[in-house]
C-alpha atoms as a PDB file:
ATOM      1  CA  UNK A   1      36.050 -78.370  62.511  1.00  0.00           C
ATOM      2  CA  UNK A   2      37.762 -76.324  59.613  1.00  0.00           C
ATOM      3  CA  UNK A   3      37.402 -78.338  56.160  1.00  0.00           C
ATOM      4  CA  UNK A   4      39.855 -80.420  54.421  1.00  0.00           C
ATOM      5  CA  UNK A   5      41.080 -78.599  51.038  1.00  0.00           C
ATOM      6  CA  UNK A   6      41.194 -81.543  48.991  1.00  0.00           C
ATOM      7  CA  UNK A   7      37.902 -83.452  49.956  1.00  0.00           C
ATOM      8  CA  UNK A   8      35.665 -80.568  49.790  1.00  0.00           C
ATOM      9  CA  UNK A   9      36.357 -79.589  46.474  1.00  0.00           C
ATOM     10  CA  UNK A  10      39.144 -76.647  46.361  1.00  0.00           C
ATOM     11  CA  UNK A  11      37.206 -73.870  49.166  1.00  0.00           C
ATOM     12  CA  UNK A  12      39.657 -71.819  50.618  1.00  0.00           C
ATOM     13  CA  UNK A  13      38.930 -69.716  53.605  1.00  0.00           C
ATOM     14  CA  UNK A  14      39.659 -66.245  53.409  1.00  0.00           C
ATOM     15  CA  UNK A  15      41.780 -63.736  55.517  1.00  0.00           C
ATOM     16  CA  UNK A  16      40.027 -60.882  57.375  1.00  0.00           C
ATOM     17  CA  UNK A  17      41.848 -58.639  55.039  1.00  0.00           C
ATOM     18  CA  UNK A  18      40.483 -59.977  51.417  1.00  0.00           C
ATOM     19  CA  UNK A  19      36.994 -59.898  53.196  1.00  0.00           C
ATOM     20  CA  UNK A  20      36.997 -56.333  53.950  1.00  0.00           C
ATOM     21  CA  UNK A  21      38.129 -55.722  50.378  1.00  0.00           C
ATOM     22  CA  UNK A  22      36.163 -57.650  48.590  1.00  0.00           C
ATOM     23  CA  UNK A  23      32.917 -55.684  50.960  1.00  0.00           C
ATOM     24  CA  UNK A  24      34.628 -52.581  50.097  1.00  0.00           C
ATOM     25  CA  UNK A  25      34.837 -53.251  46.295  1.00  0.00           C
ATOM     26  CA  UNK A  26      30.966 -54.011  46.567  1.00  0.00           C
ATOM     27  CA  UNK A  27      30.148 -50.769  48.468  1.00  0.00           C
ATOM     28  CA  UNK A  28      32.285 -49.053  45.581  1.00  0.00           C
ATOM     29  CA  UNK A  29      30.500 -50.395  42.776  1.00  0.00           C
ATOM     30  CA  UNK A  30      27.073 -50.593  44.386  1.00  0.00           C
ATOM     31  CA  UNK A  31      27.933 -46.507  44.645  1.00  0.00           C
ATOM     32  CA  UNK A  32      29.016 -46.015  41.852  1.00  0.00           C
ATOM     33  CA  UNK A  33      26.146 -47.322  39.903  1.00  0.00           C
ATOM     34  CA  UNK A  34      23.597 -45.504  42.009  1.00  0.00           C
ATOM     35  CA  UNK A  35      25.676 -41.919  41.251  1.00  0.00           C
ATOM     36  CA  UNK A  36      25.324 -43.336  37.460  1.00  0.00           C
ATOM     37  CA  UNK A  37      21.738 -44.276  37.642  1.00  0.00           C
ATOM     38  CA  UNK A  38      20.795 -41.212  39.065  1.00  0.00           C
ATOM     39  CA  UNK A  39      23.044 -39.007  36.683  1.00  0.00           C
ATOM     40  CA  UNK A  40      21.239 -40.619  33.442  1.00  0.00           C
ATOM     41  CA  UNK A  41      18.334 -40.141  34.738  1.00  0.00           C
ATOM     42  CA  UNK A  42      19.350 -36.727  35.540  1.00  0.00           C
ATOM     43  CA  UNK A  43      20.640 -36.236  31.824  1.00  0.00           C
ATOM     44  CA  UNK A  44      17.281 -37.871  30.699  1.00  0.00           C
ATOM     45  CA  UNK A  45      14.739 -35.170  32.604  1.00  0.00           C
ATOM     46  CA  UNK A  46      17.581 -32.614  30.758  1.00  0.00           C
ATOM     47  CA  UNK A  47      16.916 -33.372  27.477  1.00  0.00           C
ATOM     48  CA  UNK A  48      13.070 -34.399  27.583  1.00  0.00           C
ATOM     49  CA  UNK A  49      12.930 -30.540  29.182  1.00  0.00           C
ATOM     50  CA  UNK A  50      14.656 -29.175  25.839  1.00  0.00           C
ATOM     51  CA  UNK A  51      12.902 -31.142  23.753  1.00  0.00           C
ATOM     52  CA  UNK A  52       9.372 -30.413  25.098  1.00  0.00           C
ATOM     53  CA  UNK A  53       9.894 -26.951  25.233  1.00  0.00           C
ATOM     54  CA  UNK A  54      11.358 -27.022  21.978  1.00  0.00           C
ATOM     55  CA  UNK A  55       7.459 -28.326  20.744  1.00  0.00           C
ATOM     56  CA  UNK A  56       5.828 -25.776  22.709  1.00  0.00           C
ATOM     57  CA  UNK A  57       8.000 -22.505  21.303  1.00  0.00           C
ATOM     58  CA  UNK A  58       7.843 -23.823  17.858  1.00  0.00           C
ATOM     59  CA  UNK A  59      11.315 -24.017  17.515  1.00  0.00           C
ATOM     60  CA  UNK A  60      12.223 -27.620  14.831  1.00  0.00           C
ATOM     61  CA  UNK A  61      10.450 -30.423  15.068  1.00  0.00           C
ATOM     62  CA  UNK A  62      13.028 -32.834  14.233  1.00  0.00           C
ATOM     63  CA  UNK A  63      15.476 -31.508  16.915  1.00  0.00           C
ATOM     64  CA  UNK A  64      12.657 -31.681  19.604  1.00  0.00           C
ATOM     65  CA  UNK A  65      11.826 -34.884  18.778  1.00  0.00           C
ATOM     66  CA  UNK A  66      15.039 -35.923  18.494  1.00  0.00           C
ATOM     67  CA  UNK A  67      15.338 -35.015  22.316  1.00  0.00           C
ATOM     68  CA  UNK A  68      12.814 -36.748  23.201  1.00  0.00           C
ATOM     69  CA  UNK A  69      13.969 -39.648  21.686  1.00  0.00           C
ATOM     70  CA  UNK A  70      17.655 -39.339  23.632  1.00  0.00           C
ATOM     71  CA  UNK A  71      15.875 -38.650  26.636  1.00  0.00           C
ATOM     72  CA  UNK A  72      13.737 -41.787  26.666  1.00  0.00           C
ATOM     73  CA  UNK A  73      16.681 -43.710  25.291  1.00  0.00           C
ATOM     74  CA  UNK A  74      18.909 -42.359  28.483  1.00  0.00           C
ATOM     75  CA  UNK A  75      15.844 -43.452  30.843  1.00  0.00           C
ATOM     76  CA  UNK A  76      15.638 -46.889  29.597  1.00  0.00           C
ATOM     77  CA  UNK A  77      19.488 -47.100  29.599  1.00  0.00           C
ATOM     78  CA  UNK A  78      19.264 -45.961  33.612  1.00  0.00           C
ATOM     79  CA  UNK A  79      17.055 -48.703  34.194  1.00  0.00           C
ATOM     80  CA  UNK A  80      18.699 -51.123  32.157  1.00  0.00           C
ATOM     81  CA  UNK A  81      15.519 -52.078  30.082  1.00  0.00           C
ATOM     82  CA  UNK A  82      18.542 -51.659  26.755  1.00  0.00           C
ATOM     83  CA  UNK A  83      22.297 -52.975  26.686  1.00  0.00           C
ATOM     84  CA  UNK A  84      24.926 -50.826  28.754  1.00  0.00           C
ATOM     85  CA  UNK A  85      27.037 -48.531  26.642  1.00  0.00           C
ATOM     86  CA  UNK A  86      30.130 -49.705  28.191  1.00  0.00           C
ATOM     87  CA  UNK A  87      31.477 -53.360  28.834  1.00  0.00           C
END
């Protein structure tokens, strides 16, 4: 027995066609934020490398640290622990 509309509060059912799209659009984003995760982390491991190394050749301490500081900052933006830079 398919629902009535009107008593059941406004559920429609949906065509085969906006089902696979809708799974599709969730594959896509699910995707996509796994290629982002894994490229800020990537970017993270980057910059924690420079700035490390930066300590150990004596190079400036302010720009190591300051690579560090990115590099923990991209890490905790991968795994959403601070707000997302976009909307």
């Amino acid at each position: 027995m398919v629902p009535d509309i009107e008593t059941d509060g406004g559920t429609t059912e949906m065509s085969r066609d906006e089902n696979v799209e809708m799974s599709r659009n969730a594959v896509r984003d699910g995707v996509l934020d796994a290629i982002g995760t894994v490229s800020l982390l990537g970017f993270s491991l980057l910059a924690l490398f420079i700035g490390v190394r930066g300590f150990f050749i004596g190079s400036s301490m302010a720009i190591s640290g300051g690579f560090v500081i990115i590099s923990c900052l991209l890490a905790a933006a991968a795994f959403n622990l601070i707000p997302p830079f976009r909307d």
